[in-house]
Protein backbone atom coordinates (compact mmCIF):
# COMPACT_ATOMS: atom_id res chain seq x y z
CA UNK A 1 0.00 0.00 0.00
CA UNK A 2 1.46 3.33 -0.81
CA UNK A 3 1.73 5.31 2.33
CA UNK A 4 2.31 8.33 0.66
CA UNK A 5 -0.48 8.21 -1.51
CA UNK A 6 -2.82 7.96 2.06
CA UNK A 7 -0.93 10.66 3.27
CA UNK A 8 -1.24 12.85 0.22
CA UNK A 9 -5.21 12.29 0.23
CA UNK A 10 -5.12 12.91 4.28
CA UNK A 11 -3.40 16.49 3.39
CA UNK A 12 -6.34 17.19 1.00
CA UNK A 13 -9.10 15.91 2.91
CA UNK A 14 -8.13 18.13 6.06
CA UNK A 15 -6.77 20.99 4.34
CA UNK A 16 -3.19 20.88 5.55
CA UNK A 17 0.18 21.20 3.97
CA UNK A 18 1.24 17.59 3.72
CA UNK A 19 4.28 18.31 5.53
CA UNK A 20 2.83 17.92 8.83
CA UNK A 21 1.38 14.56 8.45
CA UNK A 22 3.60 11.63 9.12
CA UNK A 23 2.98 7.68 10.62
CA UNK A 24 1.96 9.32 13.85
CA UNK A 25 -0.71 11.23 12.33
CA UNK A 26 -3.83 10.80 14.49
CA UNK A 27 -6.91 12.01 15.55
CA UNK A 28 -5.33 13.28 18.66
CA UNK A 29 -3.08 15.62 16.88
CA UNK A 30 -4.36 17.04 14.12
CA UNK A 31 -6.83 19.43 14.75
CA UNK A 32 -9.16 19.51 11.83
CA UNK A 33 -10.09 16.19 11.95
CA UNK A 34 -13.72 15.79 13.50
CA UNK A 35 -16.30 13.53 13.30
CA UNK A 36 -17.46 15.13 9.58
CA UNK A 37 -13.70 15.24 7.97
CA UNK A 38 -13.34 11.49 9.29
CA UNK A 39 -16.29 10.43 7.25
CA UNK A 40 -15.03 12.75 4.07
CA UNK A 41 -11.54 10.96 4.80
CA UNK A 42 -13.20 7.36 4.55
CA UNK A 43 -15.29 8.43 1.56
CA UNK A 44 -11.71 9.25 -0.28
CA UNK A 45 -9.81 6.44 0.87
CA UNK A 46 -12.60 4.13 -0.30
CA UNK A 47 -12.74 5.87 -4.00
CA UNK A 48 -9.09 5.81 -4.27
CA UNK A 49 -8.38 2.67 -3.45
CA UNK A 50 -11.51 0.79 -4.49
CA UNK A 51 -12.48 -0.54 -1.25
CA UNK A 52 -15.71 -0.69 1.33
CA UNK A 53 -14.79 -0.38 5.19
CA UNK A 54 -17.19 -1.84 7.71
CA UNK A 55 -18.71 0.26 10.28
CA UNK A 56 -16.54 -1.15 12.83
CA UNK A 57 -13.60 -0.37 10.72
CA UNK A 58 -14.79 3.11 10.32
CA UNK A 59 -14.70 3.40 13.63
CA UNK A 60 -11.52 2.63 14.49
CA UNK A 61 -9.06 4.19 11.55
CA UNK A 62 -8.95 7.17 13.69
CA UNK A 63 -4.55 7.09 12.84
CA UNK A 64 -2.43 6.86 9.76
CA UNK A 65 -1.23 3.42 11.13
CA UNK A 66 -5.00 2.05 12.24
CA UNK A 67 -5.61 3.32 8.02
CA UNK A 68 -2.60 1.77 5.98
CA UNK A 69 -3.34 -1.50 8.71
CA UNK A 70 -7.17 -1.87 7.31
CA UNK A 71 -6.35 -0.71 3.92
CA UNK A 72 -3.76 -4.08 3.64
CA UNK A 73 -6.86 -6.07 4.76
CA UNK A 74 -9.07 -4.41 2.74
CA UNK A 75 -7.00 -4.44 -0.52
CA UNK A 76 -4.18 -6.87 -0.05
């Protein structure tokens, strides 16, 4: 999976200069992401990369690492 790409799209989706992002991006610390840019974020991901998340998954890809983990499930 190319972490980049996620990253790039992540950078969009919230608005920010990529720069900032990294494999500890998280919910925590990055302020623009709420409830509505987390659902805009999953909405991407799953266009990009051609994939369906779960509830359950939705719920939990609240971190770069939690995404790129269900993305490898998701699209091996």
């Amino acid at each position: 999976m190319n972490s980049e790409k996620v990253l790039a799209l992540m950078a969009e989706t919230f608005n920010v200069e990529r720069a900032i992002l990294n494999e500890d991006t998280s919910q925590k610390n990055v302020s623009a992401w709420d409830s509505l840019i987390h659902l805009n974020l999953i909405v991407a991901l799953e266009e990009e990369f051609q994939v369906s998340f779960e509830p359950e998954e939705i719920a939990i890809m609240t971190s770069f690492a939690v995404i790129m983990e269900e993305l490898s499930k998701s699209n091996p």
